[in-house]
C-alpha atoms as a PDB file:
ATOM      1  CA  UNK A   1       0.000   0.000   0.000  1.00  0.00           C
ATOM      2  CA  UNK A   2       2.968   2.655   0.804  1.00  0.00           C
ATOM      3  CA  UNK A   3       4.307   1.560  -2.740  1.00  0.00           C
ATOM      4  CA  UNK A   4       1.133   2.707  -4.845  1.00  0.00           C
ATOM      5  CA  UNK A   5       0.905   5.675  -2.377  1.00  0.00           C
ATOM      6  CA  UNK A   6       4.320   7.004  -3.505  1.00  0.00           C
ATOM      7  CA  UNK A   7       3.606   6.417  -6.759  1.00  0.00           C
ATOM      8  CA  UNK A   8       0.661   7.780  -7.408  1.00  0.00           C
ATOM      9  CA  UNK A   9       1.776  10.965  -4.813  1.00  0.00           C
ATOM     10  CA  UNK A  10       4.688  11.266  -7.554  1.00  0.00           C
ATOM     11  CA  UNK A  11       2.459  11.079 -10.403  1.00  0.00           C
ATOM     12  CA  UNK A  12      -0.237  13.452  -8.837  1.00  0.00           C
ATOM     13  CA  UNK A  13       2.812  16.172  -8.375  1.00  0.00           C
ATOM     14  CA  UNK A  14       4.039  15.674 -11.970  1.00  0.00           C
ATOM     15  CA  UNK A  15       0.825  17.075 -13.252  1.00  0.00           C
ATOM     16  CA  UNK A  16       0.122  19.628  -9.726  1.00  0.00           C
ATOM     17  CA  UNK A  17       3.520  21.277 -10.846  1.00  0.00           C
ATOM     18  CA  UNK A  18       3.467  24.652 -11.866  1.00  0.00           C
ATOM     19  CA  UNK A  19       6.133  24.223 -14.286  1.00  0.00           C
ATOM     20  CA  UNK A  20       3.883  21.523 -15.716  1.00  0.00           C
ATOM     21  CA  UNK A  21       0.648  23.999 -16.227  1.00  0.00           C
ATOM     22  CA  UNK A  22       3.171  26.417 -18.021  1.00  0.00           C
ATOM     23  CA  UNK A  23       4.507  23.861 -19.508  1.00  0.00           C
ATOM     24  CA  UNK A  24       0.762  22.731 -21.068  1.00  0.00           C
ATOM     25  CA  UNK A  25      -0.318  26.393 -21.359  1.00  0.00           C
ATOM     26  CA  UNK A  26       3.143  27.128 -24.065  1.00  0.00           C
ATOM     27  CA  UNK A  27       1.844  23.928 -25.868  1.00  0.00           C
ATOM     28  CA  UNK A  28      -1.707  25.062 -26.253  1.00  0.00           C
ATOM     29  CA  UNK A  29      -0.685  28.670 -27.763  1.00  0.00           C
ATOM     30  CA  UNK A  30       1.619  26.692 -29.767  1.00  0.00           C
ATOM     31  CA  UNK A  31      -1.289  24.323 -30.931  1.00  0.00           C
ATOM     32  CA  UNK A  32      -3.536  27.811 -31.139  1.00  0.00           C
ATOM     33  CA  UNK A  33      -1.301  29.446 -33.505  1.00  0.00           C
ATOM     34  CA  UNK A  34      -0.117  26.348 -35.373  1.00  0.00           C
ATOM     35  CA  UNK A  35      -4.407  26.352 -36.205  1.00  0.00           C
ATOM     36  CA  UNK A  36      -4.545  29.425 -36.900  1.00  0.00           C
ATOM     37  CA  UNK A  37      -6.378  30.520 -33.848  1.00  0.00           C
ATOM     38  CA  UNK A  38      -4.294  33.484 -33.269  1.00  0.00           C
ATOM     39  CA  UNK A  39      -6.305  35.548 -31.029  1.00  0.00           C
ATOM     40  CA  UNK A  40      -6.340  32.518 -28.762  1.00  0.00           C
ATOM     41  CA  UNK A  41      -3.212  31.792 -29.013  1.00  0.00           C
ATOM     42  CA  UNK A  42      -1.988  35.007 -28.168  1.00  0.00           C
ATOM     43  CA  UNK A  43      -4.514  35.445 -25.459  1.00  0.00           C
ATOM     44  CA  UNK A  44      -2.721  32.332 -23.725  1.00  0.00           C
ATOM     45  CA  UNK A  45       0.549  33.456 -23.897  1.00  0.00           C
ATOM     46  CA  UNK A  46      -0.247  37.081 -22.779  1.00  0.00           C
ATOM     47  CA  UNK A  47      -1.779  35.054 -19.729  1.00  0.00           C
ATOM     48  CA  UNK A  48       1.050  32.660 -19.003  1.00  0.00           C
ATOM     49  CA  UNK A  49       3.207  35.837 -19.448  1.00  0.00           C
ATOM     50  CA  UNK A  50       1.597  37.648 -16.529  1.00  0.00           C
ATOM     51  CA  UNK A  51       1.142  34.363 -14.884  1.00  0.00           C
ATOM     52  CA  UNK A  52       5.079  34.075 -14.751  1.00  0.00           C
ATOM     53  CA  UNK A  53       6.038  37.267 -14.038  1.00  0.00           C
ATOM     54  CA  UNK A  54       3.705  37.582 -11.167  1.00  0.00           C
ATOM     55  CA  UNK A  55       5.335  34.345  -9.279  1.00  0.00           C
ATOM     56  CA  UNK A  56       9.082  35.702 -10.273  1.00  0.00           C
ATOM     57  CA  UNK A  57       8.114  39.175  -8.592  1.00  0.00           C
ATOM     58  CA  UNK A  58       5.991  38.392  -6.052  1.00  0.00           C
ATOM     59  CA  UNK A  59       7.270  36.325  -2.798  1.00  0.00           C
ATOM     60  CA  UNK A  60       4.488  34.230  -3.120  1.00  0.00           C
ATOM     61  CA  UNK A  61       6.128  31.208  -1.221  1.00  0.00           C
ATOM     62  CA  UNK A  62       7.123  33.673   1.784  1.00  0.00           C
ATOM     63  CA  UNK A  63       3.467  34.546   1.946  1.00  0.00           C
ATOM     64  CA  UNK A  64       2.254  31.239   1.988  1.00  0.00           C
ATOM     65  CA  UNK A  65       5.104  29.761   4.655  1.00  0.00           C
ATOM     66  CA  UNK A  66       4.619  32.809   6.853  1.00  0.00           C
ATOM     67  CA  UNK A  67       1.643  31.412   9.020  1.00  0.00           C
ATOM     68  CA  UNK A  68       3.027  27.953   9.046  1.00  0.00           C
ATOM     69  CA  UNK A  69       6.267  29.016  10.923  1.00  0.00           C
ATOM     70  CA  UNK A  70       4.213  31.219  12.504  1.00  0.00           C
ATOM     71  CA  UNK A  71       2.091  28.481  14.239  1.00  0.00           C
ATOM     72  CA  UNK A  72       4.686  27.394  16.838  1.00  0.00           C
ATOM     73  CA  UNK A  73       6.776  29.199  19.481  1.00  0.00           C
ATOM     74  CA  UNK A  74      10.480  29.616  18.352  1.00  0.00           C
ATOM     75  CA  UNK A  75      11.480  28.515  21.269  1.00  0.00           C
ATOM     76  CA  UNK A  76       8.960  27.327  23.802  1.00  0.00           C
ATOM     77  CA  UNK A  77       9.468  27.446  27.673  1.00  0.00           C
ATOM     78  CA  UNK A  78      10.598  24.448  28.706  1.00  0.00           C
ATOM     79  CA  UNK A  79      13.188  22.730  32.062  1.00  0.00           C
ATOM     80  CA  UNK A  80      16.622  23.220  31.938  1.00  0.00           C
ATOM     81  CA  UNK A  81      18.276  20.325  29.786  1.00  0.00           C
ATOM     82  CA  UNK A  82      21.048  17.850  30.834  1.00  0.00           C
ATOM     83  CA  UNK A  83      22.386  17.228  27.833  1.00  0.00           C
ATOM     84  CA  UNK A  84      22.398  19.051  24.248  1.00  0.00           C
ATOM     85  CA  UNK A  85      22.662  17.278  21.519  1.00  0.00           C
ATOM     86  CA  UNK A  86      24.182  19.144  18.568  1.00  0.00           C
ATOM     87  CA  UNK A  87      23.368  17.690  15.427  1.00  0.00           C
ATOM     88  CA  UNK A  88      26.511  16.447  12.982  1.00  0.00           C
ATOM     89  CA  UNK A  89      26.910  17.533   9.161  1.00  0.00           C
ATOM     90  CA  UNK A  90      27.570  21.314   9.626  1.00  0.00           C
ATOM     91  CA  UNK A  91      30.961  21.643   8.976  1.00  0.00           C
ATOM     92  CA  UNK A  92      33.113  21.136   5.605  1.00  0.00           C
ATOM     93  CA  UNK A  93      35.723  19.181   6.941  1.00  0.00           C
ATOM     94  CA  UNK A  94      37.526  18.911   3.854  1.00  0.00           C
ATOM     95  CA  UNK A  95      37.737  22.648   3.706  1.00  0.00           C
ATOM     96  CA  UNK A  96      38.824  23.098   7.538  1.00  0.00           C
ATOM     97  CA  UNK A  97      41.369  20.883   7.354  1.00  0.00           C
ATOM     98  CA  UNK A  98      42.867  22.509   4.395  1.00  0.00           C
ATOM     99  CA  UNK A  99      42.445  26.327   5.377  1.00  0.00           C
ATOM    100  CA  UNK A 100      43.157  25.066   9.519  1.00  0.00           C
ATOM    101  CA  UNK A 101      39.692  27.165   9.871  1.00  0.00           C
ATOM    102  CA  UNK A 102      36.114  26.136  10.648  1.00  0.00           C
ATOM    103  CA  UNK A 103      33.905  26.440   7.530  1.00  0.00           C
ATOM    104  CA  UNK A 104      30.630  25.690   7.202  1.00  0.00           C
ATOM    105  CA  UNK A 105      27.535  24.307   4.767  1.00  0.00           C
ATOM    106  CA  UNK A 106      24.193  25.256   4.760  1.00  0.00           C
ATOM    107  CA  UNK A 107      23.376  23.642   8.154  1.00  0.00           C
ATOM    108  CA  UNK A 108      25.506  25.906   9.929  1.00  0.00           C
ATOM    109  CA  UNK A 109      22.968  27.244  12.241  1.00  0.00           C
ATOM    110  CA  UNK A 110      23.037  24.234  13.818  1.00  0.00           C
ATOM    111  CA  UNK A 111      26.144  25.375  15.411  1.00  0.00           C
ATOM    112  CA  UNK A 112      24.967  28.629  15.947  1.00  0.00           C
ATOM    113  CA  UNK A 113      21.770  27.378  18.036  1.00  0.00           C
ATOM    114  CA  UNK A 114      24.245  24.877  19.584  1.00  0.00           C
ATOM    115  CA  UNK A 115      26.578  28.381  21.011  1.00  0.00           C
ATOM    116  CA  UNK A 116      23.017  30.033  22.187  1.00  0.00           C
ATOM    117  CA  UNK A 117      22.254  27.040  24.272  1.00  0.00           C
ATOM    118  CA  UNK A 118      25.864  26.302  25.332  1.00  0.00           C
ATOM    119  CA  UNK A 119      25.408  30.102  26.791  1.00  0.00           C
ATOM    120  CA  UNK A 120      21.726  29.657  27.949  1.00  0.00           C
ATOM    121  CA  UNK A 121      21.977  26.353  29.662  1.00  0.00           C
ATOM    122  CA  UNK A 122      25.672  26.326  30.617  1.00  0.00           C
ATOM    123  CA  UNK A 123      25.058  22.704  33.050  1.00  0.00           C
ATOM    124  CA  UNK A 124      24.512  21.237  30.232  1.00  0.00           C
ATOM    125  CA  UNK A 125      26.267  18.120  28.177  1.00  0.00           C
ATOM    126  CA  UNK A 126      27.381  18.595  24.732  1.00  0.00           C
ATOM    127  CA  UNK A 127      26.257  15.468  22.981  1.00  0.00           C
ATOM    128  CA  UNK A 128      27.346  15.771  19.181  1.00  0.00           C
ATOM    129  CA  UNK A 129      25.748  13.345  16.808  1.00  0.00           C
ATOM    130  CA  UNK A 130      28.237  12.130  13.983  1.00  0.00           C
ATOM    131  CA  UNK A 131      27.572  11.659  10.365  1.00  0.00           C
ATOM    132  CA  UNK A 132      28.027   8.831   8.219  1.00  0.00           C
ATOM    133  CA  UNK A 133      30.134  10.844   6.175  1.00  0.00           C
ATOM    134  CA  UNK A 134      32.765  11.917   8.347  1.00  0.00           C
ATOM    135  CA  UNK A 135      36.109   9.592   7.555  1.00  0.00           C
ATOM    136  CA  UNK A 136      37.632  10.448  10.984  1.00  0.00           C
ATOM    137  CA  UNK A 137      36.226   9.724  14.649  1.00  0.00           C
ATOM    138  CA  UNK A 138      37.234  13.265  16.100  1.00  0.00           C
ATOM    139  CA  UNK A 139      34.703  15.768  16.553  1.00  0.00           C
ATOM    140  CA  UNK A 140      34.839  18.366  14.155  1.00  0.00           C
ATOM    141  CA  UNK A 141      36.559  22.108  14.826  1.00  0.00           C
ATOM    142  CA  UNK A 142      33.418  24.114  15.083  1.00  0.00           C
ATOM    143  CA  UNK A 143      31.942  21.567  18.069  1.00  0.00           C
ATOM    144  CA  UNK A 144      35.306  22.189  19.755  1.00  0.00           C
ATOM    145  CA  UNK A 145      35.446  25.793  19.544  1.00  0.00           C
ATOM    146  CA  UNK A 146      31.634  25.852  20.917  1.00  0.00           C
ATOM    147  CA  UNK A 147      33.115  23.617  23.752  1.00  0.00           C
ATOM    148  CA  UNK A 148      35.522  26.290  24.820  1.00  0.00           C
ATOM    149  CA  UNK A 149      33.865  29.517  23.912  1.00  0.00           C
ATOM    150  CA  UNK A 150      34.136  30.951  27.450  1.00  0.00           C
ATOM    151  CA  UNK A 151      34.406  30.629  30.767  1.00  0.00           C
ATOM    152  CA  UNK A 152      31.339  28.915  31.732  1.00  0.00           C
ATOM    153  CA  UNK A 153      31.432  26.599  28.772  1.00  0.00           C
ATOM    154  CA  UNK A 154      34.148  23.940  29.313  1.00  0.00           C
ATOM    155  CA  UNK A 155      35.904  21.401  27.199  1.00  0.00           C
ATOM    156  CA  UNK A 156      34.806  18.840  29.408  1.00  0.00           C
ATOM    157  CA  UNK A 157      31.440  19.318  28.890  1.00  0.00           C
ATOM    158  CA  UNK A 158      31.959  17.936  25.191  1.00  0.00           C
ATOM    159  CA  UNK A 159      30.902  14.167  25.269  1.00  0.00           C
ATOM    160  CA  UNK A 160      33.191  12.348  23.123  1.00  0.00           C
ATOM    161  CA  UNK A 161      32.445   9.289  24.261  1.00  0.00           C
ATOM    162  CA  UNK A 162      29.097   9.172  21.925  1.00  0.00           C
ATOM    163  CA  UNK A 163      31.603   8.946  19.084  1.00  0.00           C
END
């Protein structure tokens, strides 16, 4: 049952796509003017025109995602935690280990939210969670320099021993 819901979820979005309705609407002004139905034709391209331009100008997705990350509290009240477990993948480590500095990819806020609750919860554990992809067993530069970024966070509250 999961099988034909995934495929028929992949075939719904092939024809749900908007690049798929443009996509139909250039064929049928094509088709329009190829029958020489050219104020048709013209009519649907003058539409898909302002169709396109509208979603390339407007920040239509922003308007639409704005009450879903609205829903929740960013960051709801909750205990003090014992340990916090920063999530692995945020670092290039081929890149830091050629420039000696700590560079990161796209999920490099997870280090940032992992320094604001190093400084907000400062009893607690630095878990970090390694990924698959990383060929050494060390914990990468950035987790390190989280580990020691001041007083009240110490080195020994990085738990290696998860590695």
């Amino acid at each position: 049952m999961h099988d034909l819901f995934f495929s028929l979820s992949k075939a719904f979005w092939l024809v749900a796509r908007p690049e798929t309705w443009f996509g139909l609407l250039l064929a049928a002004a094509i088709l329009a003017l190829v029958c020489n139905r050219r104020r048709i034709g013209m009519g649907i391209l003058v539409t898909e025109l302002v169709l396109f331009i509208s979603l390339a100008v407007f920040p239509l997705g922003d308007l639409f995602l704005a009450p879903l990350e609205n829903r929740f509290p960013v960051r709801p009240a909750s205990p003090a935690p014992v340990f916090v477990v920063v999530l692995g993948g945020a670092e290039n480590a081929e890149l830091s280990a050629a420039t000696g500095m700590v560079n990161v990819n796209q999920a490099g806020e997870r280090l940032l939210a992992a320094i604001e609750l190093a400084a907000a919860y400062p009893e607690a554990r630095l878990v970090p969670v390694r990924p698959r992809s990383w060929p050494t067993c060390s914990p990468p530069r950035g987790l390190i320099a989280i580990a020691s970024w001041s007083s009240r966070t110490r080195a020994t509250r990085l738990k290696t021993a998860a590695w």
